[in-house]
Protein backbone atom coordinates (compact mmCIF):
# COMPACT_ATOMS: atom_id res chain seq x y z
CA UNK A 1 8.01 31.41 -4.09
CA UNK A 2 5.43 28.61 -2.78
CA UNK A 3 4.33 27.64 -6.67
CA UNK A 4 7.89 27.46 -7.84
CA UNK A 5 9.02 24.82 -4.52
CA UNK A 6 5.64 23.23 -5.27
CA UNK A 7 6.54 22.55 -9.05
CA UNK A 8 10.10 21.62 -7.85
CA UNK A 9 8.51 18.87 -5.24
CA UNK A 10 5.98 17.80 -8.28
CA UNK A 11 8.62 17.59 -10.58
CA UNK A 12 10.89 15.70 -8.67
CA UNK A 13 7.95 13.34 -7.98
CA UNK A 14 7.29 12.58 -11.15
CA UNK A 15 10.84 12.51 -12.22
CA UNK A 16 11.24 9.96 -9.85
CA UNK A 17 8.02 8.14 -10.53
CA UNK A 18 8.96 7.92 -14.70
CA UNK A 19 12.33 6.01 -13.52
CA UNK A 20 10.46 3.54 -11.32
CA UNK A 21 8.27 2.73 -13.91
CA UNK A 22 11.29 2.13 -16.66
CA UNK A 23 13.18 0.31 -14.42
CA UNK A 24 10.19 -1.82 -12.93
CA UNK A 25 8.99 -2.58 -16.57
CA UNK A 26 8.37 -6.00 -17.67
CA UNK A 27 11.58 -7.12 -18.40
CA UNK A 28 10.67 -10.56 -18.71
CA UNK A 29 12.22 -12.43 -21.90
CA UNK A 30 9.77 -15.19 -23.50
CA UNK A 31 9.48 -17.10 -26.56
CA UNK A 32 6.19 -17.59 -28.68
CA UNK A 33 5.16 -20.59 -29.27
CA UNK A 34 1.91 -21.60 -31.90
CA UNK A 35 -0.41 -23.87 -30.55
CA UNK A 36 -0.58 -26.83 -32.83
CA UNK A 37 -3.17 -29.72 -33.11
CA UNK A 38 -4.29 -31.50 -29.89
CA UNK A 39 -1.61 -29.06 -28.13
CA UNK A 40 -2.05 -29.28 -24.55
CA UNK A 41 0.05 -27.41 -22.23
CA UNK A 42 1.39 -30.02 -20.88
CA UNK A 43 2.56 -30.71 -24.44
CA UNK A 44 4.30 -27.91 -24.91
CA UNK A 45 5.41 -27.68 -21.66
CA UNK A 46 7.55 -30.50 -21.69
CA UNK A 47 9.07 -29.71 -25.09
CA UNK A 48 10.39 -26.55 -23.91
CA UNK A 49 12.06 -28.43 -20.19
CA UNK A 50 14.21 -30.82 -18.55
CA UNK A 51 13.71 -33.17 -15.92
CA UNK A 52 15.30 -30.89 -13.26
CA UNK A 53 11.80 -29.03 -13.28
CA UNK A 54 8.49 -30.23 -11.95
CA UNK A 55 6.79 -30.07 -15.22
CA UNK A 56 3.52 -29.25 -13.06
CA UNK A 57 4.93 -25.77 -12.12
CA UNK A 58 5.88 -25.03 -15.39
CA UNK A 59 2.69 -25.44 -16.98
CA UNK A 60 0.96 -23.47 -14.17
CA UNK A 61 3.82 -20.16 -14.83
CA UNK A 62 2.93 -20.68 -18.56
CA UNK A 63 -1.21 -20.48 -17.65
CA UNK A 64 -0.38 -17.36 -15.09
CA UNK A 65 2.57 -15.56 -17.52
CA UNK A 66 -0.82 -15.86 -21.01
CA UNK A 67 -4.03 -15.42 -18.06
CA UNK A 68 -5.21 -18.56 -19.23
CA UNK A 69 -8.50 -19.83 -17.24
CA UNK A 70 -8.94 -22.60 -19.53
CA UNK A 71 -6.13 -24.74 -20.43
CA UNK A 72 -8.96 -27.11 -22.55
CA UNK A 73 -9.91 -23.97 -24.79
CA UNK A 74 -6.58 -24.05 -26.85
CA UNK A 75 -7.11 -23.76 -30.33
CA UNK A 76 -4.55 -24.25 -33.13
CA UNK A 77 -2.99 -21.00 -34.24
CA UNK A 78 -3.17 -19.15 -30.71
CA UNK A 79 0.23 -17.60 -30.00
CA UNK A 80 1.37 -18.26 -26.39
CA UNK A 81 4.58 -16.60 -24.46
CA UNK A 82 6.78 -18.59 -23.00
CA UNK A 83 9.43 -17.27 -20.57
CA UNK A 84 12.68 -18.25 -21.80
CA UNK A 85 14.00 -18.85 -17.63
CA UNK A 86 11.76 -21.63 -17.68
């Protein structure tokens, strides 16, 4: 009786824990964009905006969305995601 209300509870648990994940999942919609000659971010930051946003902010969810460290190290041809609620 104690191993089948143990595999109940550990079932349950991970029942549980599987929906959390699928729900918590990244969700996030984006774009990609290919980085083009002399690119910066800034660049294509401000194609993708209006001037209701600070463009600074902007660039900086585009560097923390791809983990860039570097924003100087783009090269042409490097796919980056942009998050279409920017």
């Amino acid at each position: 009786m104690k191993k089948i209300t143990f595999l109940f509870i550990a079932l349950v648990l991970l029942c549980g824990w599987g929906v959390n994940a699928s729900v918590s999942g990244d969700s996030v919609q984006y774009d990609v964009v290919t980085v083009e000659e002399n690119d910066t971010l800034w660049d294509i930051a401000a194609r993708r905006v209006d001037n209701t946003k600070d463009i600074r902010q902007v660039v900086y969810d585009i560097e923390q969305f791809n983990h860039i460290t570097n924003p100087g190290q783009l090269e042409p041809g490097m796919k980056i995601k942009i998050p279409v609620d920017l």
